[in-house]
PDB file of N, CA and C in Angstrom:
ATOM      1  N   UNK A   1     -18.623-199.951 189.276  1.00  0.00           N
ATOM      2  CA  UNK A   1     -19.087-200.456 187.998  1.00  0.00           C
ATOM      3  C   UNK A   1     -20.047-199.472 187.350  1.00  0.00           C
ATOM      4  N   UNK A   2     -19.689-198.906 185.440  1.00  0.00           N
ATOM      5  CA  UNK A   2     -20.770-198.163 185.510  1.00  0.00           C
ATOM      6  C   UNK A   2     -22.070-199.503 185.058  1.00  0.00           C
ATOM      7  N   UNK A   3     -22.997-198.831 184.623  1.00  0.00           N
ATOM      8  CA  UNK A   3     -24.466-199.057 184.724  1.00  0.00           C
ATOM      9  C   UNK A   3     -24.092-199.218 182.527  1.00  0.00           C
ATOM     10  N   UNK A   4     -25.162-200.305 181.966  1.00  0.00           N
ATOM     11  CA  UNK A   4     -24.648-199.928 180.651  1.00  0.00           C
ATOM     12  C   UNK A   4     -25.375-199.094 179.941  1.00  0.00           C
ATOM     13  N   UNK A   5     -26.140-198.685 180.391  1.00  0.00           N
ATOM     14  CA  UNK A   5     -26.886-197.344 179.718  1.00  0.00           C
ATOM     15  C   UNK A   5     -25.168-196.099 179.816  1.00  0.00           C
ATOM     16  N   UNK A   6     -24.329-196.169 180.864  1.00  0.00           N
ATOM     17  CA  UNK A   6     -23.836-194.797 180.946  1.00  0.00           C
ATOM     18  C   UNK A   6     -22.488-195.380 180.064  1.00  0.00           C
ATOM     19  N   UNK A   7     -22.236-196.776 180.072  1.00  0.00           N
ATOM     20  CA  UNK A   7     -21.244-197.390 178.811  1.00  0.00           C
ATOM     21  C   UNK A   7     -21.225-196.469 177.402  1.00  0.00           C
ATOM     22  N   UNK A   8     -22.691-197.129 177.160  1.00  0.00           N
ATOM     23  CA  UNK A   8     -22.979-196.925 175.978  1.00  0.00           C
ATOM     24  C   UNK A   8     -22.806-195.411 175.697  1.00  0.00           C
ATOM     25  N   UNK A   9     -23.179-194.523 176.538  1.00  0.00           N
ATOM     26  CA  UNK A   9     -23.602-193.181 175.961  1.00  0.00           C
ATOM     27  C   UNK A   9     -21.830-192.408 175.862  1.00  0.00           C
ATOM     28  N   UNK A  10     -21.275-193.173 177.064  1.00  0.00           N
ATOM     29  CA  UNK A  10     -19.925-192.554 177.153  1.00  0.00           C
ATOM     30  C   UNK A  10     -19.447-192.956 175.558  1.00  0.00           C
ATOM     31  N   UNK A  11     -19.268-194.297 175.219  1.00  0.00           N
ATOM     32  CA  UNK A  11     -18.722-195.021 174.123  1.00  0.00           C
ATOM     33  C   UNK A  11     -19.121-193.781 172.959  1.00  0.00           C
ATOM     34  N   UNK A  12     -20.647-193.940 172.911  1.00  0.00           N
ATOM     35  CA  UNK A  12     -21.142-192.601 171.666  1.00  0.00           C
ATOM     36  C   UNK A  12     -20.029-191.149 172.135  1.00  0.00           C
ATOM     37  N   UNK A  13     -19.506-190.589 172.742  1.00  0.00           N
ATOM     38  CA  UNK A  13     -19.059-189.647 173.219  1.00  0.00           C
ATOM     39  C   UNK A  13     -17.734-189.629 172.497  1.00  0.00           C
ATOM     40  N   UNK A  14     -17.196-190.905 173.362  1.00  0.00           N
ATOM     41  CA  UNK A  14     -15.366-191.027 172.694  1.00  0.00           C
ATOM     42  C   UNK A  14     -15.867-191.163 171.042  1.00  0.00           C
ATOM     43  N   UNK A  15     -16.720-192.125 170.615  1.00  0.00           N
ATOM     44  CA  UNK A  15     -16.562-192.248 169.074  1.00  0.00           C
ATOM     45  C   UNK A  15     -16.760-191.353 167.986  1.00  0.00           C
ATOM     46  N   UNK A  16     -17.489-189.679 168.949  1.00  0.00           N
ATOM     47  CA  UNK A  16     -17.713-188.834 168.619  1.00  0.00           C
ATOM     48  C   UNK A  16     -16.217-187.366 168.419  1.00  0.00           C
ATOM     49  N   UNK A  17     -15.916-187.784 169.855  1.00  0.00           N
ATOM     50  CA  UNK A  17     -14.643-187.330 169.904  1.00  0.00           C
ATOM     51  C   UNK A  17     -13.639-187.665 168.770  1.00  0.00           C
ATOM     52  N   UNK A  18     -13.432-188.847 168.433  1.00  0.00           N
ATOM     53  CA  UNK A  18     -12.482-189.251 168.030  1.00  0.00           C
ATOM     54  C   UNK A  18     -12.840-188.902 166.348  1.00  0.00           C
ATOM     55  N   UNK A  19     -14.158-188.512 166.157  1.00  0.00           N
ATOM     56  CA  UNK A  19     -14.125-188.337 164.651  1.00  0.00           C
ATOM     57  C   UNK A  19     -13.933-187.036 164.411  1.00  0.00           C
ATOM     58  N   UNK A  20     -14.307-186.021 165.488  1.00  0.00           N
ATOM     59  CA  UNK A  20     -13.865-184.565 165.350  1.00  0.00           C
ATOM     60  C   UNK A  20     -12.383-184.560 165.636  1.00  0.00           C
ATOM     61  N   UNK A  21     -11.637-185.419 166.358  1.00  0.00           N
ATOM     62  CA  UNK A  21      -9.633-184.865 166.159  1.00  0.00           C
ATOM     63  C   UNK A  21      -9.184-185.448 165.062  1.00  0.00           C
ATOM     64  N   UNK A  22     -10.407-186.813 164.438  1.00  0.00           N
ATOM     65  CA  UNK A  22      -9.567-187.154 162.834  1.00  0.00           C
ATOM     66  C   UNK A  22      -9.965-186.126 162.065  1.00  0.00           C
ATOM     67  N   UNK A  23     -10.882-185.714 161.752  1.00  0.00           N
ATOM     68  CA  UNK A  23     -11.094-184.101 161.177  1.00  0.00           C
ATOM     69  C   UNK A  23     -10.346-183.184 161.071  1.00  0.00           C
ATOM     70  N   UNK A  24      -9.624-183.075 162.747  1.00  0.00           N
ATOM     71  CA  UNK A  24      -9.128-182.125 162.618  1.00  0.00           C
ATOM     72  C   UNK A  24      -7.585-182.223 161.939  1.00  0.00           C
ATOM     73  N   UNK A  25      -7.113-183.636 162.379  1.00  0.00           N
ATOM     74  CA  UNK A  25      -5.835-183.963 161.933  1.00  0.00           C
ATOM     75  C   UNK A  25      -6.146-184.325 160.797  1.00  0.00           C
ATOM     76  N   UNK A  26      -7.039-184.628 159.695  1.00  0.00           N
ATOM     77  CA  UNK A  26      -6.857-184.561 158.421  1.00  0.00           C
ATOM     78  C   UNK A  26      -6.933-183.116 157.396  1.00  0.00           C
ATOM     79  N   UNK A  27      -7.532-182.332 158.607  1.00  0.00           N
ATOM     80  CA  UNK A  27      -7.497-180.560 158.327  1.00  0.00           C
ATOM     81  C   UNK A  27      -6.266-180.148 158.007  1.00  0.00           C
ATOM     82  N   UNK A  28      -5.912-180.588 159.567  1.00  0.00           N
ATOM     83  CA  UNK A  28      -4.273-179.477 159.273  1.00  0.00           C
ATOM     84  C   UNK A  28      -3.141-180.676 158.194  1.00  0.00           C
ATOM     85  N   UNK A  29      -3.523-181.758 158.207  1.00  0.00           N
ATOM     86  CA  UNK A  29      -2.985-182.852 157.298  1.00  0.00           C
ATOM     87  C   UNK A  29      -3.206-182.093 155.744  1.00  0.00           C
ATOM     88  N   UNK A  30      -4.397-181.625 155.571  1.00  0.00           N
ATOM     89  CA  UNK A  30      -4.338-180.830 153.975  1.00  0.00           C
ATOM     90  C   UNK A  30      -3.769-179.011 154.019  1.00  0.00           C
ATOM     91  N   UNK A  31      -4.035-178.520 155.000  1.00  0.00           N
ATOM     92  CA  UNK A  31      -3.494-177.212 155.333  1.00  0.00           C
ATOM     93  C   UNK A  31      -2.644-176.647 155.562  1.00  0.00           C
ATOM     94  N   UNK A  32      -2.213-177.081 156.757  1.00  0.00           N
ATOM     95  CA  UNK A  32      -0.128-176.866 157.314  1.00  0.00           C
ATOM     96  C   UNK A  32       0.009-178.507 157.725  1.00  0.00           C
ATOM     97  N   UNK A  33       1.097-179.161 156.776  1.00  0.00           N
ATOM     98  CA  UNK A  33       1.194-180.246 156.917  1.00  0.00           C
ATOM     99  C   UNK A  33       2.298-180.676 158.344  1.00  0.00           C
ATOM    100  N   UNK A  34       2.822-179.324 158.362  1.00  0.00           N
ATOM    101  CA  UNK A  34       3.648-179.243 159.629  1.00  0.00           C
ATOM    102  C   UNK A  34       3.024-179.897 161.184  1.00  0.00           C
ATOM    103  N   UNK A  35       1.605-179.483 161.116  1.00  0.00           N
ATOM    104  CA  UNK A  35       1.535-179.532 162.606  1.00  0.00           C
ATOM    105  C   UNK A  35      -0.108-180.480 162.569  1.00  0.00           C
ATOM    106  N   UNK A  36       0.226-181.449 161.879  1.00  0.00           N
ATOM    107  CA  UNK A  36      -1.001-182.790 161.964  1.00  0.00           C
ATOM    108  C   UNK A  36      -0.618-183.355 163.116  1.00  0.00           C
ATOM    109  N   UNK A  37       0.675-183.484 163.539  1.00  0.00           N
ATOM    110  CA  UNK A  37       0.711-183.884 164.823  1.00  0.00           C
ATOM    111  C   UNK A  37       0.412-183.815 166.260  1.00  0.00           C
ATOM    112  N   UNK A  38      -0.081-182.592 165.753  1.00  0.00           N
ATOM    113  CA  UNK A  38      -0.466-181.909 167.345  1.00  0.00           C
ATOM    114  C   UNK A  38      -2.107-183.029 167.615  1.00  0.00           C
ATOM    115  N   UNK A  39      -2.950-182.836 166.961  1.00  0.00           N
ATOM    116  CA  UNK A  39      -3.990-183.404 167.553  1.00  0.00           C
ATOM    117  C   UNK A  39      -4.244-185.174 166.980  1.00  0.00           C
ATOM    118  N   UNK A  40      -2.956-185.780 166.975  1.00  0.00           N
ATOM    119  CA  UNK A  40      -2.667-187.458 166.633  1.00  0.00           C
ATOM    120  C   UNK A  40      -2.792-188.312 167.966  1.00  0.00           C
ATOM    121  N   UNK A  41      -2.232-187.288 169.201  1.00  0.00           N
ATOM    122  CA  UNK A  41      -2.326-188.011 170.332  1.00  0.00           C
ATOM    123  C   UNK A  41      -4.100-188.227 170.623  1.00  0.00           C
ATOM    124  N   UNK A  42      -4.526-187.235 170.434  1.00  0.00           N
ATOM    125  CA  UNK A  42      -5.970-187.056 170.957  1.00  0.00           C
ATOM    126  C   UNK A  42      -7.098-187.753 170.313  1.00  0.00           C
ATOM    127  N   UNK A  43      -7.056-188.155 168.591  1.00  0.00           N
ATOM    128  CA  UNK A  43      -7.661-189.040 168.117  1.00  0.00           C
ATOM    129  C   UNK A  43      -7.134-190.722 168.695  1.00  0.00           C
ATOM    130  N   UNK A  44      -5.581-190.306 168.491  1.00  0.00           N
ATOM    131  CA  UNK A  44      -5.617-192.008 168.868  1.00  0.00           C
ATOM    132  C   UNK A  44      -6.082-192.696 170.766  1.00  0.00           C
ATOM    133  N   UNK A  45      -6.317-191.540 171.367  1.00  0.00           N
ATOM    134  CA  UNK A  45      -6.575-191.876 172.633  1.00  0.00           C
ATOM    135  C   UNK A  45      -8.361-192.019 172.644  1.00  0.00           C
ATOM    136  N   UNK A  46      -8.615-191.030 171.829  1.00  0.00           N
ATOM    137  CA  UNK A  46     -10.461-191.502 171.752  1.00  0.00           C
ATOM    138  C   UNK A  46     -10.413-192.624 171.388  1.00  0.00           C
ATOM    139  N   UNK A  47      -9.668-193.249 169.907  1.00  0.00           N
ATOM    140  CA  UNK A  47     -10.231-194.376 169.611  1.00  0.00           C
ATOM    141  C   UNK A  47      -9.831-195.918 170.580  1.00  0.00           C
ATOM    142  N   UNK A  48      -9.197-195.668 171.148  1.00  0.00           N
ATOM    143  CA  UNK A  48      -8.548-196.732 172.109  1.00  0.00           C
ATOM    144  C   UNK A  48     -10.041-196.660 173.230  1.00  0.00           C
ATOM    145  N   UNK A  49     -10.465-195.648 173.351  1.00  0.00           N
ATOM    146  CA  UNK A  49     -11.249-195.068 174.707  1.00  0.00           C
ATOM    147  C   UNK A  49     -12.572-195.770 174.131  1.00  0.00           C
ATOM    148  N   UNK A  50     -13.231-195.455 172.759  1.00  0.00           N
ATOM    149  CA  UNK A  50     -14.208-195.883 171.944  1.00  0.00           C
ATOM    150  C   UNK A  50     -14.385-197.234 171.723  1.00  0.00           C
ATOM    151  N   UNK A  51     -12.875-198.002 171.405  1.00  0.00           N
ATOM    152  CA  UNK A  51     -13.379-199.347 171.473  1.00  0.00           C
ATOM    153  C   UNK A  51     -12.939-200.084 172.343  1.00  0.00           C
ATOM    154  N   UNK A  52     -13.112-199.596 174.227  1.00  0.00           N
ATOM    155  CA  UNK A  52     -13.380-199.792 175.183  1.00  0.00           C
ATOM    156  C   UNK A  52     -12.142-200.634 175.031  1.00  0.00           C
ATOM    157  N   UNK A  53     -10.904-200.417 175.115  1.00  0.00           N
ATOM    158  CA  UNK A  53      -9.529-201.555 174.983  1.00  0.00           C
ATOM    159  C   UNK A  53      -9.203-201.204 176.456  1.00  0.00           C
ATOM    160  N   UNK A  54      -9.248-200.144 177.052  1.00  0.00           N
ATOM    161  CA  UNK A  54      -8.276-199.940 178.292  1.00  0.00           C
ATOM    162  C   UNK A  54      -9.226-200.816 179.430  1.00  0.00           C
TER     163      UNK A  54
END
C-alpha cells in the first residue's frame, strides 16, 4: 500500500506528464499533422494514470 503523501505527489507527476504529451500532441497536431499519433498513446495513459482509474 502506498502511504498518501506518495499518492498524491505521484498523481501531481502523471497530471504533469500528461499535460506535457497533450502539448506535445497538439504540437505536432499544428506542425506535421502526420505524426500526432505518435505521442496519443502516452497522454492517454497519463491521464488514465492521473485520475487514478487503474
Amino acid at each position: 500500500m502506498e502511504s498518501n503523501s506518495e499518492s498524491k505527489v505521484n498523481r501531481k507527476t502523471m497530471w504533469l506528464l500528461f499535460l506535457v504529451s497533450t502539448i506535445a500532441t497538439v504540437g505536432l497536431l499544428v506542425f506535421n499533422p502526420t505524426w500526432f499519433w505518435v505521442p496519443l498513446p502516452f497522454m492517454l495513459t497519463y491521464l488514465v494514470y492521473a485520475m487514478d482509474v487503474v
